[in-house]
Protein backbone atom coordinates (compact mmCIF):
# COMPACT_ATOMS: atom_id res chain seq x y z
CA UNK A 1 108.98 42.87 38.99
CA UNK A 2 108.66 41.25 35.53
CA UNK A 3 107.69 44.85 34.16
CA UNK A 4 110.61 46.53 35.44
CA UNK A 5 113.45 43.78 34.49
CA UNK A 6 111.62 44.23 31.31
CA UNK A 7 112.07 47.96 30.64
CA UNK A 8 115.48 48.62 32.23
CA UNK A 9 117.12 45.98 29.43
CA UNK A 10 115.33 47.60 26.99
CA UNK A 11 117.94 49.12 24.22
CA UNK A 12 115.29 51.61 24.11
CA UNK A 13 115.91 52.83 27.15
CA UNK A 14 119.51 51.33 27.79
CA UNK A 15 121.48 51.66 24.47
CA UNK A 16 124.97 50.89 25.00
CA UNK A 17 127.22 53.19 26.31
CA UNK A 18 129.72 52.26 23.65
CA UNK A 19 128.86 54.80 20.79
CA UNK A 20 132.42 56.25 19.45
CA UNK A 21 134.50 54.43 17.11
CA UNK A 22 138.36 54.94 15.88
CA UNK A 23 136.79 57.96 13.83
CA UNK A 24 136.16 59.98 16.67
CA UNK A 25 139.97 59.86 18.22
CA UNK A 26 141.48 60.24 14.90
CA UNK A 27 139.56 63.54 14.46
CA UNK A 28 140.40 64.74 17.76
CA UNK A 29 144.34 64.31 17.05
CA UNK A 30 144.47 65.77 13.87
CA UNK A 31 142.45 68.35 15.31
CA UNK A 32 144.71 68.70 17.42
CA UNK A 33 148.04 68.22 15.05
CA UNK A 34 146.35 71.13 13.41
CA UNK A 35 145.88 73.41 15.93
CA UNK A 36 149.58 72.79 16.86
CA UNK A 37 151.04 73.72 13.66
CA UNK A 38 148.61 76.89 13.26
CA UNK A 39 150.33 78.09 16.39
CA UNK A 40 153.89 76.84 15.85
CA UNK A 41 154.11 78.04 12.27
CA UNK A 42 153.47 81.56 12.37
CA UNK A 43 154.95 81.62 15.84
CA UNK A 44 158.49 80.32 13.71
CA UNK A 45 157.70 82.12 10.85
CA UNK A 46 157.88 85.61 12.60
CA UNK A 47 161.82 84.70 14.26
CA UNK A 48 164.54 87.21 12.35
CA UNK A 49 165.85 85.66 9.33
CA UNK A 50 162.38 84.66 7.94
CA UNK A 51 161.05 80.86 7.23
CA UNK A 52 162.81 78.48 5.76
CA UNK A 53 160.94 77.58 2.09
CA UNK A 54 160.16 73.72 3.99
CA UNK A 55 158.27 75.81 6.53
CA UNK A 56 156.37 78.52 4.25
CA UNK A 57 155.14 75.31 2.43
CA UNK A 58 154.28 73.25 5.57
CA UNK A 59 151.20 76.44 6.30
CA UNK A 60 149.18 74.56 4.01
CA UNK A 61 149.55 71.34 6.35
CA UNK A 62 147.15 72.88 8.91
CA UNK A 63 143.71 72.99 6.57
CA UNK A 64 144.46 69.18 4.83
CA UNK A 65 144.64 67.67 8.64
CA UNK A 66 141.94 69.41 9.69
CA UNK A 67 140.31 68.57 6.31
CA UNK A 68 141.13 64.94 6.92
CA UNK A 69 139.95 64.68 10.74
CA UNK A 70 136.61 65.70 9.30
CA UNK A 71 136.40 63.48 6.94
CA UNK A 72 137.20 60.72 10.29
CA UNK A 73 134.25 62.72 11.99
CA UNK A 74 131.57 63.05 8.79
CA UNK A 75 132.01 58.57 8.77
CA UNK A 76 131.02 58.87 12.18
CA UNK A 77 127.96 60.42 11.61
CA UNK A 78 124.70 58.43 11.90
CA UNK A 79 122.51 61.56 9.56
CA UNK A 80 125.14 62.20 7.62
CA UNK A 81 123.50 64.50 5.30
CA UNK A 82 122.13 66.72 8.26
CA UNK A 83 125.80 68.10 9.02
CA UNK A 84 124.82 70.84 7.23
CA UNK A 85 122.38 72.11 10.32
CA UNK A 86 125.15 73.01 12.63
CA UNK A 87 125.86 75.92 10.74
CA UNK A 88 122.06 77.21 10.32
CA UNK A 89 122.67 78.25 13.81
CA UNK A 90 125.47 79.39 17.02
CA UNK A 91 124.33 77.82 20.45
CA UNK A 92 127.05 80.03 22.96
CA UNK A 93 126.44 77.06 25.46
CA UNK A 94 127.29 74.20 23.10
CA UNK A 95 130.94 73.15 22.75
CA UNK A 96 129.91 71.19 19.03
CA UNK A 97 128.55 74.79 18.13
CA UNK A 98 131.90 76.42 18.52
CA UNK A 99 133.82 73.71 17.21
CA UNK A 100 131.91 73.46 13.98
CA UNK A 101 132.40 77.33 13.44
CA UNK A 102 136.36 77.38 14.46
CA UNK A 103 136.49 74.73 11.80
CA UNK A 104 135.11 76.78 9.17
CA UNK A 105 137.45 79.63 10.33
CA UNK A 106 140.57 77.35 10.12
CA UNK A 107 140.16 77.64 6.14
CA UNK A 108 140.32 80.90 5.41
CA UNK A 109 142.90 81.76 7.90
CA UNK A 110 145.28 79.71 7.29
CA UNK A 111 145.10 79.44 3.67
CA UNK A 112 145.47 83.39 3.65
CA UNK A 113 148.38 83.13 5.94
CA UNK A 114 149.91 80.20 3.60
CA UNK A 115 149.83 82.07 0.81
CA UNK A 116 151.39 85.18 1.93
CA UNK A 117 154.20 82.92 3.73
CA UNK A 118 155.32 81.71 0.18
CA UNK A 119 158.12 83.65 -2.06
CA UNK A 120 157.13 84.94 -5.17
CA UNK A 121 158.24 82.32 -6.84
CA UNK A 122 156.32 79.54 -5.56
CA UNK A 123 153.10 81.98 -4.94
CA UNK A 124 153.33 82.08 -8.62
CA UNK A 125 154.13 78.72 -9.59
CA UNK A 126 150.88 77.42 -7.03
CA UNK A 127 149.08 79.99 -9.10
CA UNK A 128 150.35 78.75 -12.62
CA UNK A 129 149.20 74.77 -11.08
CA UNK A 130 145.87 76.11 -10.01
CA UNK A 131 144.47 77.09 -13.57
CA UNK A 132 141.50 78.93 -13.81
CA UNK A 133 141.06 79.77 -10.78
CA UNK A 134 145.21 80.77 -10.39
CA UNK A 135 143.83 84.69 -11.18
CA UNK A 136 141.83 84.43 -7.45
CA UNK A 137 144.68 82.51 -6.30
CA UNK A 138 147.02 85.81 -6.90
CA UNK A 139 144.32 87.75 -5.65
CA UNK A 140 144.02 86.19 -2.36
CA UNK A 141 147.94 85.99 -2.03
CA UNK A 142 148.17 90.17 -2.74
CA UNK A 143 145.98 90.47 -0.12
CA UNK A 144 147.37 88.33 2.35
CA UNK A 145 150.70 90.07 1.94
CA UNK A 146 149.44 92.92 3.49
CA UNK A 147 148.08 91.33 6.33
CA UNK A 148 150.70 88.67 7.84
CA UNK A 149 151.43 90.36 10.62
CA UNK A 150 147.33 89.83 11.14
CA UNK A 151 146.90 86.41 10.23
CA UNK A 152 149.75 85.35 12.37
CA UNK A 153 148.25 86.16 15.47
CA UNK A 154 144.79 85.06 13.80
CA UNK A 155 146.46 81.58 13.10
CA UNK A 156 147.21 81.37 16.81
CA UNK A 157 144.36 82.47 18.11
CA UNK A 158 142.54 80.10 16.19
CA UNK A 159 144.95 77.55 16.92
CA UNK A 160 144.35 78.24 20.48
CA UNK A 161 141.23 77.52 20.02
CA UNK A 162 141.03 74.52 17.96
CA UNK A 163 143.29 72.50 20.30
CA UNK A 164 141.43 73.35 23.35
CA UNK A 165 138.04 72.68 21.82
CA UNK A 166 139.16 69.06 21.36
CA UNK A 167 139.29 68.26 24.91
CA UNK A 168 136.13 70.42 26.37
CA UNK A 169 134.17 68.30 23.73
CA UNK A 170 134.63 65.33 26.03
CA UNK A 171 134.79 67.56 29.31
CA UNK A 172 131.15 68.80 28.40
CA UNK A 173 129.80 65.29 28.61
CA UNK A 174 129.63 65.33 32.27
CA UNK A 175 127.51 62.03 32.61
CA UNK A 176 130.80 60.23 31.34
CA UNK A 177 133.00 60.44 35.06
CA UNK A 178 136.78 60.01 32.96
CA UNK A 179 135.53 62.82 30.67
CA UNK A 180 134.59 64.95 33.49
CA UNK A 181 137.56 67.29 33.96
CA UNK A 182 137.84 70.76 33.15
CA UNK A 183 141.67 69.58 32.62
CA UNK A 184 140.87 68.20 29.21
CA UNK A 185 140.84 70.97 27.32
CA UNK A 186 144.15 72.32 28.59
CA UNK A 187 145.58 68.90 28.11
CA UNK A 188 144.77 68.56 24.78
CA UNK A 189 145.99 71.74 23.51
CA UNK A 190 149.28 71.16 24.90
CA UNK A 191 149.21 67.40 23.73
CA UNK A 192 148.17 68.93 20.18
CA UNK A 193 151.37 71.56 20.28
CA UNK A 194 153.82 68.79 21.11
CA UNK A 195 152.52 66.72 18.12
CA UNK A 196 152.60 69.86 15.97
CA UNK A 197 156.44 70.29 16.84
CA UNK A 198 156.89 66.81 16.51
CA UNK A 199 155.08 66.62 12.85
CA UNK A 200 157.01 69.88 11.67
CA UNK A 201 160.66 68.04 13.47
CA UNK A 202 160.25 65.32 10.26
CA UNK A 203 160.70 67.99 7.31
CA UNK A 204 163.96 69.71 6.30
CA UNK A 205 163.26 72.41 8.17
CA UNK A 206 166.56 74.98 8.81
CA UNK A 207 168.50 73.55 11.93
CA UNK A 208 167.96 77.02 13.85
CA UNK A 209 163.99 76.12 12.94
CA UNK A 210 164.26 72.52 14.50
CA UNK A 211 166.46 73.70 17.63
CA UNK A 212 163.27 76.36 18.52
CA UNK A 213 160.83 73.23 17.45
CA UNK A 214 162.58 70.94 20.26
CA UNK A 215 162.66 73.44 22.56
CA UNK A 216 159.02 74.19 21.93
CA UNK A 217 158.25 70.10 21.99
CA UNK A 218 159.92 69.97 25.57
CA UNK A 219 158.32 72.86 27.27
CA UNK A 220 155.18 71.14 25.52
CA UNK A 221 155.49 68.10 27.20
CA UNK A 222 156.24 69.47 30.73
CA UNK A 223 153.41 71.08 30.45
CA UNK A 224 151.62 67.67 29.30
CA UNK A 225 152.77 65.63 31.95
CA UNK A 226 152.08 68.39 34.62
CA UNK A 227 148.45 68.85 33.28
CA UNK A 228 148.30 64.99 33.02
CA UNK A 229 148.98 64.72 36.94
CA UNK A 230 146.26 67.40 37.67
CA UNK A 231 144.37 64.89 35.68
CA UNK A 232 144.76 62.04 37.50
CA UNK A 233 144.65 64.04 40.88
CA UNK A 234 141.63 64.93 40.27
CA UNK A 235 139.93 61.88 39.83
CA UNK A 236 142.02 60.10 42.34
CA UNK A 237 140.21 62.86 45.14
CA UNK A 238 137.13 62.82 43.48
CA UNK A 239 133.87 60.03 44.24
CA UNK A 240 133.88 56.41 43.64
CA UNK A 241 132.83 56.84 39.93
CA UNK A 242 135.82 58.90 39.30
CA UNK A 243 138.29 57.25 40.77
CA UNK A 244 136.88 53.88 39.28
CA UNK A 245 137.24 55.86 35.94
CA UNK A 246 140.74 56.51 36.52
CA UNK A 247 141.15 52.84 37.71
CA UNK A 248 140.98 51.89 34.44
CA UNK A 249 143.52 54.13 33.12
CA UNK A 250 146.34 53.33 35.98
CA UNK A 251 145.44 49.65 36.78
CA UNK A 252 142.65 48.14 34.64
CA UNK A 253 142.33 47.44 31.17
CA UNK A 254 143.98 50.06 29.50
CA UNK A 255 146.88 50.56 32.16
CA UNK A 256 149.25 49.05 29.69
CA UNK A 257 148.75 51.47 27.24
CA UNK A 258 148.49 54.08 28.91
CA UNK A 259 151.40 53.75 30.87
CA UNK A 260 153.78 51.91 28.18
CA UNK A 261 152.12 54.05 25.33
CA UNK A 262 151.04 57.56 26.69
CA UNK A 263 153.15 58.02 29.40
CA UNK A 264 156.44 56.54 28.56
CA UNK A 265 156.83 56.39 24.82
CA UNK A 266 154.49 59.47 24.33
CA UNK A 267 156.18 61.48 26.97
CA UNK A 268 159.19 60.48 28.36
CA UNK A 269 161.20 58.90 26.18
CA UNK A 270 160.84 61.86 23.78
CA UNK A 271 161.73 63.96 26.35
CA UNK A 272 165.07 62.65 27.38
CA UNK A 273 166.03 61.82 23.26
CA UNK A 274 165.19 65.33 22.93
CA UNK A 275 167.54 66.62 25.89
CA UNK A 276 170.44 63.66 24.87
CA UNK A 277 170.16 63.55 21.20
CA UNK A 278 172.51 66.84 20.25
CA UNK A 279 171.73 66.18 16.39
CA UNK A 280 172.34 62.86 16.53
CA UNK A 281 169.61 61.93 13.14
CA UNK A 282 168.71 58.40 15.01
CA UNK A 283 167.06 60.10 18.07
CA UNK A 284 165.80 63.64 16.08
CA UNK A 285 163.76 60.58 13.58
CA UNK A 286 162.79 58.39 16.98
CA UNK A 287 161.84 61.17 19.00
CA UNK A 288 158.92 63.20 16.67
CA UNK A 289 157.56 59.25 16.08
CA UNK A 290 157.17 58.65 19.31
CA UNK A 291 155.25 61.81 20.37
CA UNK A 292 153.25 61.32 17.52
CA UNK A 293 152.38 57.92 18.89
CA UNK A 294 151.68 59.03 22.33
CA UNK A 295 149.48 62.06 21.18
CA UNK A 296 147.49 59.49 19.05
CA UNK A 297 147.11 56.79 22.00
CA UNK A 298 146.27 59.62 24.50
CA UNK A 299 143.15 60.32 22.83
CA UNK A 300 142.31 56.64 21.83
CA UNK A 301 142.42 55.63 25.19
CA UNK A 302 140.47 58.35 27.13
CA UNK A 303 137.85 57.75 24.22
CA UNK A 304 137.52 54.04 24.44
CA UNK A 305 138.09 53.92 28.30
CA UNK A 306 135.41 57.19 28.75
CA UNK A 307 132.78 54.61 27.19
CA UNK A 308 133.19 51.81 29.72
């Protein structure tokens, strides 16, 4: 009996379950923030009339928040100089295998598709600010301009991709009973295009561009809530470990947040300043905040309440 007590409280063989720090849900909502804006941008861009020059700018957003989120994810990594070995090989069955390749592919995409957004004047001025290398920057930009149409749907694609990947990197740890939905990714990516709309409703953007954007935000966070619920259903008729899980979303520890933050602030309060506000600036400001907010605390708490 002495044996046994022994072993199990071994950290050997019981390490904490408690492994993921803020790093991990700040890369998974820029991740997401990205993917949104690689959809919503060249989605926008491609509406008669053309972009706006705020918008044709905002393409490079995509690659610096994804740029950033990795830097959240590298200072989570224990080997840091091993990162390198994901890309020595492609494991189909491994969800960090694809998301370390539809990382690298976020770079050249939407850089390509950022350049050949811009006007000649700024393509040249970026050019003129990126001496010596501005000669391959008006390389790349000649040949992005014949191949918008391409990188548009490549963007989105990718996009697609990206956003979705966020959540099945949780969903695949099936030991974890909050993380075990297939509903994650789904949620995520729809999470991640309502922050993107919101992120892109805080520049001057035209006022036909930020009328599709709130439309866009809504239908996004219809579609949140709605995949939320499925969320919570499916916990709520699953075993006793998943509907303890859930427990500590609706009641427990992180029910105030959840509720106050993620539901309410995140969700519906946007939603009805959204469907009130009529250009009023007070509520176009508040609104895009608070989805931010909400799209941040969604992914903090299903994180830090996953680990319990």
């Amino acid at each position: 009996m002495t044996e046994l007590s022994l072993s199990r409280h071994s950290p050997m063989l019981d390490p904490t379950l408690h492994v993921w720090g803020w790093e991990v849900p700040v890369y998974l909502f820029l991740g997401g923030l990205a993917a949104g804006a690689m959809i919503l941008v060249p989605l926008l861009a491609a509406r008669e009339g053309g972009p706006s020059r705020a918008l044709r700018r905002l393409a490079f957003a995509a690659p610096a928040l994804v740029s950033v989120g990795m830097l959240a994810l590298f200072l989570d990594l224990e080997h840091k100089l091993h990162a390198w070995r994901f890309y020595l090989a492609f494991r189909w069955t491994s969800p960090m295998s694809w998301g370390a390749w539809i990382l690298v592919l976020v770079y050249p995409v939407s850089l390509l598709l950022a350049l050949g957004l811009l006007d000649d004047q700024d393509g040249e001025a970026l050019a003129a600010r990126c001496e010596p290398v501005g000669g391959l920057v008006r390389k790349a930009r000649a040949f992005a301009l014949g191949r918008v149409r391409c990188l548009r749907r490549a963007s989105v694609a990718i996009g697609v991709g990206l956003g979705v990947y966020t959540g099945i990197l949780l969903s695949a740890l099936a030991a974890r009973p909050l993380w075990g939905s297939a509903v994650l990714g789904p949620l995520f990516l729809a999470s991640g295009l309502s922050a993107g709309a919101a992120f892109l409703l805080l520049w001057r953007l035209s006022a036909e561009e930020k009328r599709w954007l709130v439309r866009a935000d809504l239908m996004a966070i219809g579609v949140e809530a709605a995949l939320l619920l499925l969320f919570a259903l499916g916990h709520a008729t699953g075993g006793s470990d998943a509907q303890a899980a859930l427990s500590l979303l609706t009641s427990g520890p992180y029910a105030a947040a959840f509720w106050g933050l993620v539901v309410v602030a995140g969700l519906a309060l946007p939603a009805l300043l959204e469907t009130a506000a009529h250009g009023v600036r007070a509520a176009a400001a508040i609104a895009p905040g608070l989805v931010l907010v909400g799209g941040l605390a969604l992914r903090w708490i299903i994180v830090a309440a996953g680990q319990r």
